[in-house]
Protein backbone atom coordinates (compact mmCIF):
# COMPACT_ATOMS: atom_id res chain seq x y z
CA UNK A 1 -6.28 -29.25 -2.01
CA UNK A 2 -5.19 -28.65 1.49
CA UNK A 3 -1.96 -26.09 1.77
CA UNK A 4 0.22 -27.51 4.40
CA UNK A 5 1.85 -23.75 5.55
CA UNK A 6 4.02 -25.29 7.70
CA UNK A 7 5.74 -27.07 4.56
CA UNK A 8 6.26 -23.69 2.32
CA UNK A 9 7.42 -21.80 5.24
CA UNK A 10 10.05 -24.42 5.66
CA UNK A 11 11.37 -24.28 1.92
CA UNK A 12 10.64 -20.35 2.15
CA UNK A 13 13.42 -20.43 5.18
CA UNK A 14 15.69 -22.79 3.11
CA UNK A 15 15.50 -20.69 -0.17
CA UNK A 16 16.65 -17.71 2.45
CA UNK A 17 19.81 -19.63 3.89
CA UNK A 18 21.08 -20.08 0.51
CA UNK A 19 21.21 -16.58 -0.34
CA UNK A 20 24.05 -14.01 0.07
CA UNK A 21 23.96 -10.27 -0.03
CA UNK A 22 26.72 -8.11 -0.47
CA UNK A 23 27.23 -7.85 3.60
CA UNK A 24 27.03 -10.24 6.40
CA UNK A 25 24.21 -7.64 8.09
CA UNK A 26 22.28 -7.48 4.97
CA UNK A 27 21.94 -11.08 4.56
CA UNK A 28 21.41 -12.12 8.32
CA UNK A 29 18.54 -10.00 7.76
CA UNK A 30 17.04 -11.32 5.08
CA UNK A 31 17.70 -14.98 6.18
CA UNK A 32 15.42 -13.32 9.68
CA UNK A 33 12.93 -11.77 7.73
CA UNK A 34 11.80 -13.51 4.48
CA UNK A 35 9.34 -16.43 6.37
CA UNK A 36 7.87 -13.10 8.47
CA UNK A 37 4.68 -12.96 6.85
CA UNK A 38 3.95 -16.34 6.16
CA UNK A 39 5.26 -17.47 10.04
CA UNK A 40 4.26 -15.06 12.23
CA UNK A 41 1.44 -13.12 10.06
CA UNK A 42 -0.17 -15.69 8.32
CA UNK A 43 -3.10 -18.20 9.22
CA UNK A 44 -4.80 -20.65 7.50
CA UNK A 45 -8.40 -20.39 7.15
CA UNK A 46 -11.28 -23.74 7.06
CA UNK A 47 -12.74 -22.12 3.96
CA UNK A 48 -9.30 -22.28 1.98
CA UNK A 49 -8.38 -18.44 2.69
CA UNK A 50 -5.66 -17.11 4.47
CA UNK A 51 -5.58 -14.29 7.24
CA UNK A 52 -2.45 -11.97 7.40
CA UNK A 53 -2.10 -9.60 10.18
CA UNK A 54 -0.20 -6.25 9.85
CA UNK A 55 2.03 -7.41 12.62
CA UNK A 56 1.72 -6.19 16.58
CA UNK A 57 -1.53 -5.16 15.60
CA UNK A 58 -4.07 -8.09 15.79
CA UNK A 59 -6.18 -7.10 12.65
CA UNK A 60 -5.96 -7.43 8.65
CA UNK A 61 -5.32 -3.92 6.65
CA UNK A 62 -5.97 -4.78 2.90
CA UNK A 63 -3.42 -2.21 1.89
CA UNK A 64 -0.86 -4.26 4.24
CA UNK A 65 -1.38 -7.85 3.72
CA UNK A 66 -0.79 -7.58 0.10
CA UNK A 67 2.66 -5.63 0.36
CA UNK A 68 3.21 -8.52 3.10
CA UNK A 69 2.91 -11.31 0.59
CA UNK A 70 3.52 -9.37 -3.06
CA UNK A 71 7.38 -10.21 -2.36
CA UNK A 72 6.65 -13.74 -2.41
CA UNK A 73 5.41 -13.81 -6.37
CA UNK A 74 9.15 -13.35 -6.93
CA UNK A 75 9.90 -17.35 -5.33
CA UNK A 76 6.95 -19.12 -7.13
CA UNK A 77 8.70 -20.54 -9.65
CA UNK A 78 11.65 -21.75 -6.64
CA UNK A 79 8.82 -22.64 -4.52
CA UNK A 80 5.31 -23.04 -6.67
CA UNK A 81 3.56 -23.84 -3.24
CA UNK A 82 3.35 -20.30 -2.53
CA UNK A 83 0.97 -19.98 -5.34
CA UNK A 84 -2.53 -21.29 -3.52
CA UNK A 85 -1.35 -19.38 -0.49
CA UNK A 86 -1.01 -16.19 -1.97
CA UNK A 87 -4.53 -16.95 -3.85
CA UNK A 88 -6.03 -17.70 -0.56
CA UNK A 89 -4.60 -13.83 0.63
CA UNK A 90 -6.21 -12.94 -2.49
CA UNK A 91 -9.88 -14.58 -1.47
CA UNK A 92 -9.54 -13.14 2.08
CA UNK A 93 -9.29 -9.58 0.50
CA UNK A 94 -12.22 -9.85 -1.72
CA UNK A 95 -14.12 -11.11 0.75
CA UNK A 96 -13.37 -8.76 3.13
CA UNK A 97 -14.57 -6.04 0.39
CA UNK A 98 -17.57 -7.61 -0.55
CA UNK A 99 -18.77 -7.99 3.48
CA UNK A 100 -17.38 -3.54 3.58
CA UNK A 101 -15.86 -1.98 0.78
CA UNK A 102 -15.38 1.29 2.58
CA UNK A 103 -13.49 -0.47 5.72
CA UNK A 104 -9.49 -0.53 5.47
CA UNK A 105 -8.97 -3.39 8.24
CA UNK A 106 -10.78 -6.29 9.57
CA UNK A 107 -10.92 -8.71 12.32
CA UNK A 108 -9.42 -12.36 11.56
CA UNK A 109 -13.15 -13.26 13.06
CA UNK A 110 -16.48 -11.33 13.93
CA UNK A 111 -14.98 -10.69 17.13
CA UNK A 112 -16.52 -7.35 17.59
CA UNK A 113 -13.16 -6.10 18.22
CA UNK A 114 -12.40 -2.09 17.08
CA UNK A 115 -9.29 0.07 16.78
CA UNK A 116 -12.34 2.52 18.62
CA UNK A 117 -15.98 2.97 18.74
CA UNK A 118 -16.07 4.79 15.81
CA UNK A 119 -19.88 6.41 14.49
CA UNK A 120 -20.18 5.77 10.09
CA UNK A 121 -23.02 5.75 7.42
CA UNK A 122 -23.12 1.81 8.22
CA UNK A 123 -21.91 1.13 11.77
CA UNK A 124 -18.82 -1.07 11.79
CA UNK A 125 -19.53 -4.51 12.06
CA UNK A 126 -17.95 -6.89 14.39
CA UNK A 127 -15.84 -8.11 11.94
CA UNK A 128 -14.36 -4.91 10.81
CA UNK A 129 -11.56 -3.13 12.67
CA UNK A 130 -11.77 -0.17 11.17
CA UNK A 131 -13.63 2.03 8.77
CA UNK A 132 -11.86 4.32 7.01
CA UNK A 133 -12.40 5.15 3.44
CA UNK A 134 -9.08 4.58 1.66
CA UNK A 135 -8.89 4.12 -2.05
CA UNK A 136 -5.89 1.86 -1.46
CA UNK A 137 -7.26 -0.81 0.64
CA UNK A 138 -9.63 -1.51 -2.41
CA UNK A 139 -6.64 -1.05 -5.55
CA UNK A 140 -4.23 -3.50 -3.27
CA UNK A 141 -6.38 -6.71 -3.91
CA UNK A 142 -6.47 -6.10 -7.18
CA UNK A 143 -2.22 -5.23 -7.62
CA UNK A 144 -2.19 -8.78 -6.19
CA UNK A 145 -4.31 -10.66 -8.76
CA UNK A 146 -2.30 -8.68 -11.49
CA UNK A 147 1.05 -9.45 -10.10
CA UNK A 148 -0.29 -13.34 -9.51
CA UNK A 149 -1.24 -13.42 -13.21
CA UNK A 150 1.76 -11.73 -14.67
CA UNK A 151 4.60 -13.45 -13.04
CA UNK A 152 2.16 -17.27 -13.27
CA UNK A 153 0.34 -16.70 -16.44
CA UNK A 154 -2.67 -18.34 -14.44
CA UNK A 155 -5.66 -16.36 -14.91
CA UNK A 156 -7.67 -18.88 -12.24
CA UNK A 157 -8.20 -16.63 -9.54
CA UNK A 158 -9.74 -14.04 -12.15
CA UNK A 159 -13.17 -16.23 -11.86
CA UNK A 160 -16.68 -14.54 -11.36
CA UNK A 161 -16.39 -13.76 -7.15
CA UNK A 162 -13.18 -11.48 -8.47
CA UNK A 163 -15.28 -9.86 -11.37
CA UNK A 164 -18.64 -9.19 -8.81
CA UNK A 165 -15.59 -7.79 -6.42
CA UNK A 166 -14.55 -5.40 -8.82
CA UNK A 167 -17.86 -4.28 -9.44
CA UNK A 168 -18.41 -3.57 -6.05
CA UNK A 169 -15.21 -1.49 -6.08
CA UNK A 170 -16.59 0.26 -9.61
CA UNK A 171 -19.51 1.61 -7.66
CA UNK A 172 -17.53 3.05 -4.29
CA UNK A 173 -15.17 5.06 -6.92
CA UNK A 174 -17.92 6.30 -8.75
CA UNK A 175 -20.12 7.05 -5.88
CA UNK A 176 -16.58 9.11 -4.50
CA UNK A 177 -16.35 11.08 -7.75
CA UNK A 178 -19.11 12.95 -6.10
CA UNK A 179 -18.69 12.74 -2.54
CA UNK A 180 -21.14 15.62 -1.88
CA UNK A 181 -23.60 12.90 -2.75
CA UNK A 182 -22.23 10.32 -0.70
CA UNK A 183 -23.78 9.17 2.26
CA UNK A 184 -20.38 7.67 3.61
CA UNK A 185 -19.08 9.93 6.82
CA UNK A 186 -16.76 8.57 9.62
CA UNK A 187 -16.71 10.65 13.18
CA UNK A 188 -13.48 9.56 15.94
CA UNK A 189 -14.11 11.88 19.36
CA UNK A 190 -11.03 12.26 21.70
CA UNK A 191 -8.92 11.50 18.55
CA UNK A 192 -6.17 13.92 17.02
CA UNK A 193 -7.63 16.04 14.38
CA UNK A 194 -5.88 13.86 11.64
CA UNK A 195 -7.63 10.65 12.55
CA UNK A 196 -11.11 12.02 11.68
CA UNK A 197 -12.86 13.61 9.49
CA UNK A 198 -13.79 17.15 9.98
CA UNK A 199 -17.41 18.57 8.90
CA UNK A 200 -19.44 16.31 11.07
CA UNK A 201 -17.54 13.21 9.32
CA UNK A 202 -17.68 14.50 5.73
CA UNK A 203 -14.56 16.02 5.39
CA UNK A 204 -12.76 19.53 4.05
CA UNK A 205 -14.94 20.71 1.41
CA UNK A 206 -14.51 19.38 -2.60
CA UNK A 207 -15.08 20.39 -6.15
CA UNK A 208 -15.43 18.20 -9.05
CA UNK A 209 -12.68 16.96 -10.58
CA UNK A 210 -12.88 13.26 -12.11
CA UNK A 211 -10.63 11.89 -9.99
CA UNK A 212 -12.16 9.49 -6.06
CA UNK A 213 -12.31 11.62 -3.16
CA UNK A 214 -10.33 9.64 -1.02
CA UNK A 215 -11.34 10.19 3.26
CA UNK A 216 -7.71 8.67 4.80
CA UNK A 217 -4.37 8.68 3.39
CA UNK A 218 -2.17 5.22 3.14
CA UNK A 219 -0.90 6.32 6.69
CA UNK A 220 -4.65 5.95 7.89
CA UNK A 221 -3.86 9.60 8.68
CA UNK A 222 -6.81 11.81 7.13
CA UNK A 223 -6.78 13.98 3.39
CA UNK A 224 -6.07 17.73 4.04
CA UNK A 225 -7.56 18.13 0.78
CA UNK A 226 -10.24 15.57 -0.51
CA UNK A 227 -8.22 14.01 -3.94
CA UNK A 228 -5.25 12.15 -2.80
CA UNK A 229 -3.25 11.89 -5.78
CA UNK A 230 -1.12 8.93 -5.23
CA UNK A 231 -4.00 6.52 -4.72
CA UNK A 232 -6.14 8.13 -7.71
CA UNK A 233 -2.89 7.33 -9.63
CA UNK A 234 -3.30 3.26 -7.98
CA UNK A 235 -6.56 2.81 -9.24
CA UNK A 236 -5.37 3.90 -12.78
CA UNK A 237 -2.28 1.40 -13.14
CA UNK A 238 -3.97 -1.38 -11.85
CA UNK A 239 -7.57 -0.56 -14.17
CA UNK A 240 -5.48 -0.01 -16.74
CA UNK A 241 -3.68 -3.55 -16.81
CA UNK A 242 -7.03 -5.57 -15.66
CA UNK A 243 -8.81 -4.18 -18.92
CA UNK A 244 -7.69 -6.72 -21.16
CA UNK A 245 -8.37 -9.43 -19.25
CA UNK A 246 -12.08 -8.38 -18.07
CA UNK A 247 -14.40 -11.41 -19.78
CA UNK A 248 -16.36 -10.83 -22.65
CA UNK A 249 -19.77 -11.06 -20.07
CA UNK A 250 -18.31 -8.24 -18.43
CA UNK A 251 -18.89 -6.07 -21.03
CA UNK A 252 -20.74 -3.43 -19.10
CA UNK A 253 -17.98 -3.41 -16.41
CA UNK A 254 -15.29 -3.11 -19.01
CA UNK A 255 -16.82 0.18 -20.11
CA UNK A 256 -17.43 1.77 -16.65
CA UNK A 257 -13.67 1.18 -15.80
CA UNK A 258 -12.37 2.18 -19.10
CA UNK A 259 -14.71 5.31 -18.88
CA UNK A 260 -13.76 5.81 -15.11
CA UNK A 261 -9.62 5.82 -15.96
CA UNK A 262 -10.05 8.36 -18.82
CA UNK A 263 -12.21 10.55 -16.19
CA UNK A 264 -9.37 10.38 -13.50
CA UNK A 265 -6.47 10.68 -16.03
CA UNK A 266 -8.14 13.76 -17.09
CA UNK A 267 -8.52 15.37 -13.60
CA UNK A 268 -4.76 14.13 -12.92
CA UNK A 269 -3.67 16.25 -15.62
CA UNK A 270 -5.64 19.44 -15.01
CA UNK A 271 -5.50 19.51 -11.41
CA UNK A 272 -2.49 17.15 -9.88
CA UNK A 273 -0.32 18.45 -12.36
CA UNK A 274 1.33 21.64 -11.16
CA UNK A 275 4.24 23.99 -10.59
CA UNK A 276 7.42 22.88 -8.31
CA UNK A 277 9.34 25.27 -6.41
CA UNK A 278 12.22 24.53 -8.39
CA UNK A 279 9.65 26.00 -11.07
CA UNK A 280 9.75 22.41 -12.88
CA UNK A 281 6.54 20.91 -13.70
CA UNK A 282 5.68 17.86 -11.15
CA UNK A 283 2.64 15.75 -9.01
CA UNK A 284 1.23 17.25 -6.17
CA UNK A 285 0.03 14.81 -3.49
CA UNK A 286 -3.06 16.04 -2.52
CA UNK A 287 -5.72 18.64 -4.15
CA UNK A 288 -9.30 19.54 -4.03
CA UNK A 289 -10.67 20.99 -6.41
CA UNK A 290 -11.05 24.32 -5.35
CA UNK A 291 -7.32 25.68 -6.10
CA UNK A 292 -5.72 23.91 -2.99
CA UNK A 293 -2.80 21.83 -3.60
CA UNK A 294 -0.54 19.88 -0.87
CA UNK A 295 2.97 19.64 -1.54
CA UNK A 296 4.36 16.74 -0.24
CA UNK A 297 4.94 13.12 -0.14
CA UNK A 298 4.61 10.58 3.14
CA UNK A 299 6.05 7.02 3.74
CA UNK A 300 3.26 4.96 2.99
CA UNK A 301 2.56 3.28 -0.64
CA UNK A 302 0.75 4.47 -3.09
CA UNK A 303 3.42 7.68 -2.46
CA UNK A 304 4.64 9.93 -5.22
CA UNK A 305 8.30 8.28 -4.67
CA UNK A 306 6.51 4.64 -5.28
CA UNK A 307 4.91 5.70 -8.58
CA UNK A 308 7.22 3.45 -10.82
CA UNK A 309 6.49 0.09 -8.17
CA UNK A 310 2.60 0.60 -8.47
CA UNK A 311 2.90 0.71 -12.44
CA UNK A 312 1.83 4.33 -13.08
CA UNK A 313 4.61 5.80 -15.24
CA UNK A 314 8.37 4.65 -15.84
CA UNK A 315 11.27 5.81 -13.56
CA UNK A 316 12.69 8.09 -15.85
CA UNK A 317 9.53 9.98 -16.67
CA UNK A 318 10.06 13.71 -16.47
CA UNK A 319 7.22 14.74 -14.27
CA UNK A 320 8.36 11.86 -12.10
CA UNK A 321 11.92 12.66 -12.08
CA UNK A 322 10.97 16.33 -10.82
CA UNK A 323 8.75 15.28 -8.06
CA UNK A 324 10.87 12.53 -6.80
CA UNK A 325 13.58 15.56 -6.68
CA UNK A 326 11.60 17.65 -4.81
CA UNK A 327 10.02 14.82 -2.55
CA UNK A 328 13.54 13.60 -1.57
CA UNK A 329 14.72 17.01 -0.68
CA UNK A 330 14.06 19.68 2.57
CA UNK A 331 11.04 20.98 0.17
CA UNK A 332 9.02 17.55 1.32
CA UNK A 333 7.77 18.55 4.92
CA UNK A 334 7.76 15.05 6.10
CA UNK A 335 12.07 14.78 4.35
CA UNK A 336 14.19 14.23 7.41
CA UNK A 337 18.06 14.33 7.61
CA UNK A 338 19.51 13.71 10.96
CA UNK A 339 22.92 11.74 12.61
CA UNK A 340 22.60 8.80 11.15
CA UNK A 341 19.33 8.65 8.76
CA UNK A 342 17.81 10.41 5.99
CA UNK A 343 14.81 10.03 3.93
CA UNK A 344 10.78 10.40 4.06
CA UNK A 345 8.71 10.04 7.30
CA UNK A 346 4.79 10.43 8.06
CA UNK A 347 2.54 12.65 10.46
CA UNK A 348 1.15 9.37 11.07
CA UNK A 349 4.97 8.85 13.37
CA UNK A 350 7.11 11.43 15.69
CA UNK A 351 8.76 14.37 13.86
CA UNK A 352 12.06 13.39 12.53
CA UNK A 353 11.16 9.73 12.27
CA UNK A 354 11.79 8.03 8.68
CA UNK A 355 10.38 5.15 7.71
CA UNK A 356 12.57 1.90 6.52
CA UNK A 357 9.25 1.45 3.39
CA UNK A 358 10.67 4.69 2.05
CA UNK A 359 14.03 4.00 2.52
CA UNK A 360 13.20 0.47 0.41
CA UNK A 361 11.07 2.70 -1.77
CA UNK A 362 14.24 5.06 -2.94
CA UNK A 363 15.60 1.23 -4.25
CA UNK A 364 12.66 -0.61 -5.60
CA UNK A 365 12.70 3.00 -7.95
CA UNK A 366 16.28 3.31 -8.94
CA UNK A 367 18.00 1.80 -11.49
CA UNK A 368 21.22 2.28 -10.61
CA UNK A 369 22.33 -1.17 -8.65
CA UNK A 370 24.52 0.91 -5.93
CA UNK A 371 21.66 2.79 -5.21
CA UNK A 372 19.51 -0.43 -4.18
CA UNK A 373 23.25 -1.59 -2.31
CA UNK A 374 22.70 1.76 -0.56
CA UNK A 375 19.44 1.57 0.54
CA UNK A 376 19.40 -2.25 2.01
CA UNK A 377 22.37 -1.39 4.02
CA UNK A 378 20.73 1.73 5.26
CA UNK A 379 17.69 -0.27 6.65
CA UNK A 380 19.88 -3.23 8.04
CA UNK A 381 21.40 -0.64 10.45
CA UNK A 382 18.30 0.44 11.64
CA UNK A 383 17.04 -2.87 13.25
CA UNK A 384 18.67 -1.95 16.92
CA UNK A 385 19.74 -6.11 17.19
CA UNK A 386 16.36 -6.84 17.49
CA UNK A 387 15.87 -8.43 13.59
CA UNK A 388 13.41 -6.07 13.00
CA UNK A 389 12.55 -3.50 10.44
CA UNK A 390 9.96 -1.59 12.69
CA UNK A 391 7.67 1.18 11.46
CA UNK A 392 9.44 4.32 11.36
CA UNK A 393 13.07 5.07 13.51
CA UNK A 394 15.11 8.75 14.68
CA UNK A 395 17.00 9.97 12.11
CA UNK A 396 19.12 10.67 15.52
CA UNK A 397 19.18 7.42 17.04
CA UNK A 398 18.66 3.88 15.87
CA UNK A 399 17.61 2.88 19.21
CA UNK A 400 14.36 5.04 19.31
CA UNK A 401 11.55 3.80 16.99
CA UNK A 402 7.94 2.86 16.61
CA UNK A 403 6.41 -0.55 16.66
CA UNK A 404 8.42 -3.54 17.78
CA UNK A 405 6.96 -5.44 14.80
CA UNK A 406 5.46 -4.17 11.50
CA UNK A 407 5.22 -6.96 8.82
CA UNK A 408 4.96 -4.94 6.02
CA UNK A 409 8.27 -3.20 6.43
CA UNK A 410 10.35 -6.57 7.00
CA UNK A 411 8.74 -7.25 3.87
CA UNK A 412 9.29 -4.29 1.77
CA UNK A 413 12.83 -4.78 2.99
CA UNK A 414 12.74 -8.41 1.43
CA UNK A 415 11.09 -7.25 -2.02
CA UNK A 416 14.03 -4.97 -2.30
CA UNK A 417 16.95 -8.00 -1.12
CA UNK A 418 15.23 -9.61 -3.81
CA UNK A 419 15.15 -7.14 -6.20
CA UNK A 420 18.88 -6.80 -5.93
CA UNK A 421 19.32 -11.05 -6.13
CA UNK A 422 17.45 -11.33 -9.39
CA UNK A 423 18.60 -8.25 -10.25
CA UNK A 424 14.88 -7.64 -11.39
C-alpha cells in the first residue's frame, strides 16, 4: 500500500486548527508544531520505511525519531493513516539496529557522512553517523512497537524481522553486563572529555552488578560512572511489557529477557537504590559498581524525572516521589533557576540553560491538571517568535538558546498539548 505523506500531514494540520488550549500562545503553538515531524523531519522511503531526522542535524538518532513520532499514536484513531507511517519509523529503526546495534544515529543513506572520524571495535560505516553505545537508542524502537500495539491492538508489526531485532538487542545487553569482556571501545581526539570515552575507549573502570554498562548518556554526553540508571530502568519497562507477547517459537528468547530483567532489577535495588541528602531513600542516576554513585538527573529521556512516561513505576511511588524532589531542587547540579526559567538542563548545553523536554517532562509526570497548564505555558514563552521549541534556552533570557530547530522538543511539547486535550 503506498502512504501518500503529503495526505496525513494535511489532516494532521487540520486536526491541529481545530484544537484550543487554554491560551492563544499555547495553541498557536501547537497549531505550528504538531505536522513538525512528519513535514519537515520525515521522508518516505522506496522500501516502505520512513526516515526522520532529529531536526538541524541531517542524521537519524533512534532515541529521537521515536519521541518525534510517539505523540502521534495519540491521533490514530482521528487520523488511522498515521498508523503505516509510524510502522514504517518502526522498520527504519530495526533496520538501522540490525545493520549496528551499538550506533545511536545514522545517515538517511550510505553517504559516508560522520558527526567525526571517530576510531571503534567495528569502524563506522558509511551509513552510520555516529557510534556511540547508548542503551536507549536500542529500548526506543521497542517503546514504539509497544505503544503501536497498546493504543491499536495490532500486533502486525510484531512479525519475525522484530523478534530477530530483539535478539540482536538480547545479545549487546548481555555482552554489556560484562563490559570488561567486551570488545566494543569508541576513541573522539580534539573532543571535550565528555564526548569520549576515557581508558583508550573503554571507559571509567566497572564492577559487576547485573545491570548494561551503558558508554553515552541520552545527552550523547559520556557515563561518569559505567551503569546509567535511567536507561537500565528503559530496558526493564519495555522487557517487561513485550514478555507476553513474545511467540511461542521464541521460547529461548523469552527466557533470556525474562532472566535478563530479574538480573537488572536486582542490581537496581542493591546498587541504584541509595541515600538522598534529604536522608530519604531515592534513584541515583549513575553508579559503577565499585561504591561510586552520581547524584543527579539531566534533560534527556530515559531521566529519573521521566520514570512514570517510560513505564517503570507509577507517579506516586515513594522512591520516585523522593528523587523527583531532590532532582527538581538546587541538590540536582544540572537544576537551574534564573529571571524567567526554572527547571533541569544538561552538560551536553551552556550552564544555566534548561531544556523545554524537561520542562514537558515535569507535565507528562504530574497529575495535577494545573501543573501540565503550567508547564505548556512555560515552554510557549520560550520560543523567542520564532515557533520553535529549540534545544535548551537561558534561564536569563529567552532570546539566547541552542539549536534553531530540534524536532524532538516541538514534539515533546505536542505529547504534553495533547496530554492536556484528552486529558490522558
Amino acid at each position: 500500500m503506498e502512504i501518500k505523506l503529503a495526505e496525513v500531514i494535511k489532516k494532521v494540520e487540520a486536526y491541529a486548527a481545530n484544537q484550543t488550549l487554554p491560551t492563544a500562545r499555547t495553541t498557536e503553538l501547537f497549531r505550528n508544531l504538531l505536522s513538525d515531524a512528519l513535514a519537515k523531519a520525515t521522508t518516505a522511503e522506496s522500501d516502505g520505511t520512513f526516515f526522520v531526522k532529529t531536526g538541524d542535524i541531517p542524521a537519524m538518532w533512534l532515541r529521537d525519531a521515536t519521541f518525534q513520532v510517539l505523540p502521534y499514536l495519540s491521533l490514530t484513531q482521528a487520523v488511522p493513516e498515521l498508523i503505516p507511517v509510524l510502522v514504517g519509523v518502526l522498520r527504519r529503526e530495526l533496520r538501522y539496529v540490525q545493520h549496528d546495534p551499538y550506533a545511536n544515529a545514522f545517515n538517511q543513506t550510505a553517504s559516508g557522512a560522520h558527526w567525526s572520524d571517530d576510531e571503534s571495535n567495528i569502524p563506522v560505516s558509511d551509513l552510520v553517523w555516529e557510534r556511540k553505545f547508548e542503551i536507549d537508542s536500542l529500548c526506543a524502537p521497542l517503546l514504539l512497537a509497544l505503544r503501536l500495539y497498546e493504543r491499536t491492538g495490532s500486533s502486525d508489526h510484531l512479525d519475525d524481522e522484530f523478534w530477530q531485532t530483539l535478539a540482536i538487542i538480547m545479545t549487546v545487553f548481555e555482552t554489556e553486563q560484562h563490559h570488561d569482556a567486551s570488545s566494543y571501545y569508541f576513541s573522539r581526539v580534539d573532543c571535550p572529555a565528555n564526548d569520549t570515552l576515557a581508558n583508550e575507549g573503554k571507559g571509567t573502570p566497572v564492577s559487576y552488578t547485573g545491570m548494561i554498562w551503558d558508554g553515552f548518556r541520552p545527552s550523547d554526553n559520556v557515563c561518569e560512572y559505567g551503569y546509567h540508571v535511567p536507561s537500565n530502568m528503559f530496558v526493564v519497562a519495555v522487557l517487561t511489557r513485550l514478555v507476553p507477547l513474545i511467540p511461542a517459537s521464541f521460547k529461548i528468547l523469552k527466557d533470556r529477557v525474562q532472566e535478563l530483567v530479574a538480573t537488572i532489577k536486582q542490581g537496581i535495588t542493591r546498587y541504584a537504590m541509595v541515600t538522598l541528602p534529604s536522608g530519604q531513600v531515592g534513584y541515583a542516576y549513575e553508579v559503577d559498581g565499585l561504591g561510586h554513585q552520581k547524584l543527579m538527573d539531566d534533560a534527556n529521556v530515559p531521566s529519573l524525572l521521566a520514570l512514570p512516561f517510560i513505564g517503570y513505576t507509577d507517579v506516586d511511588d515513594v522512591i520516585y516521589q523522593n528523587t523527583r524532589e531532590f532532582i527538581l531542587s538546587h541538590q540536582n547540579p544540572y537544576y537551574y533557576q534564573g529571571k524567567v526559567l526554572s527547571g533541569i538542563g544538561s552538560n551536553h548545553t551552556p550552564e544555566a540553560y534548561v531544556w523545554p523536554i524537561s520542562l514537558a517532562m515535569v507535565g507528562l509526570t504530574s497529575t495535577d491538571q494545573a501543573t501540565k497548564l503550567t508547564q505548556l505555558e512555560k515552554i510557549a514563552t520560550t520560543d523567542n517568535t520564532t515557533g520553535q521549541c529549540h534545544e535548551s534556552v537561558s534561564v536569563d533570557d529567552t532570546s539566547q538558546y541552542t539549536r534553531d530547530w530540534f524536532s524532538w522538543a516541538n514534539m515533546t511539547y505536542c505529547e504534553l498539548a495533547l496530554d492536556i486535550l484528552h486529558g490522558e
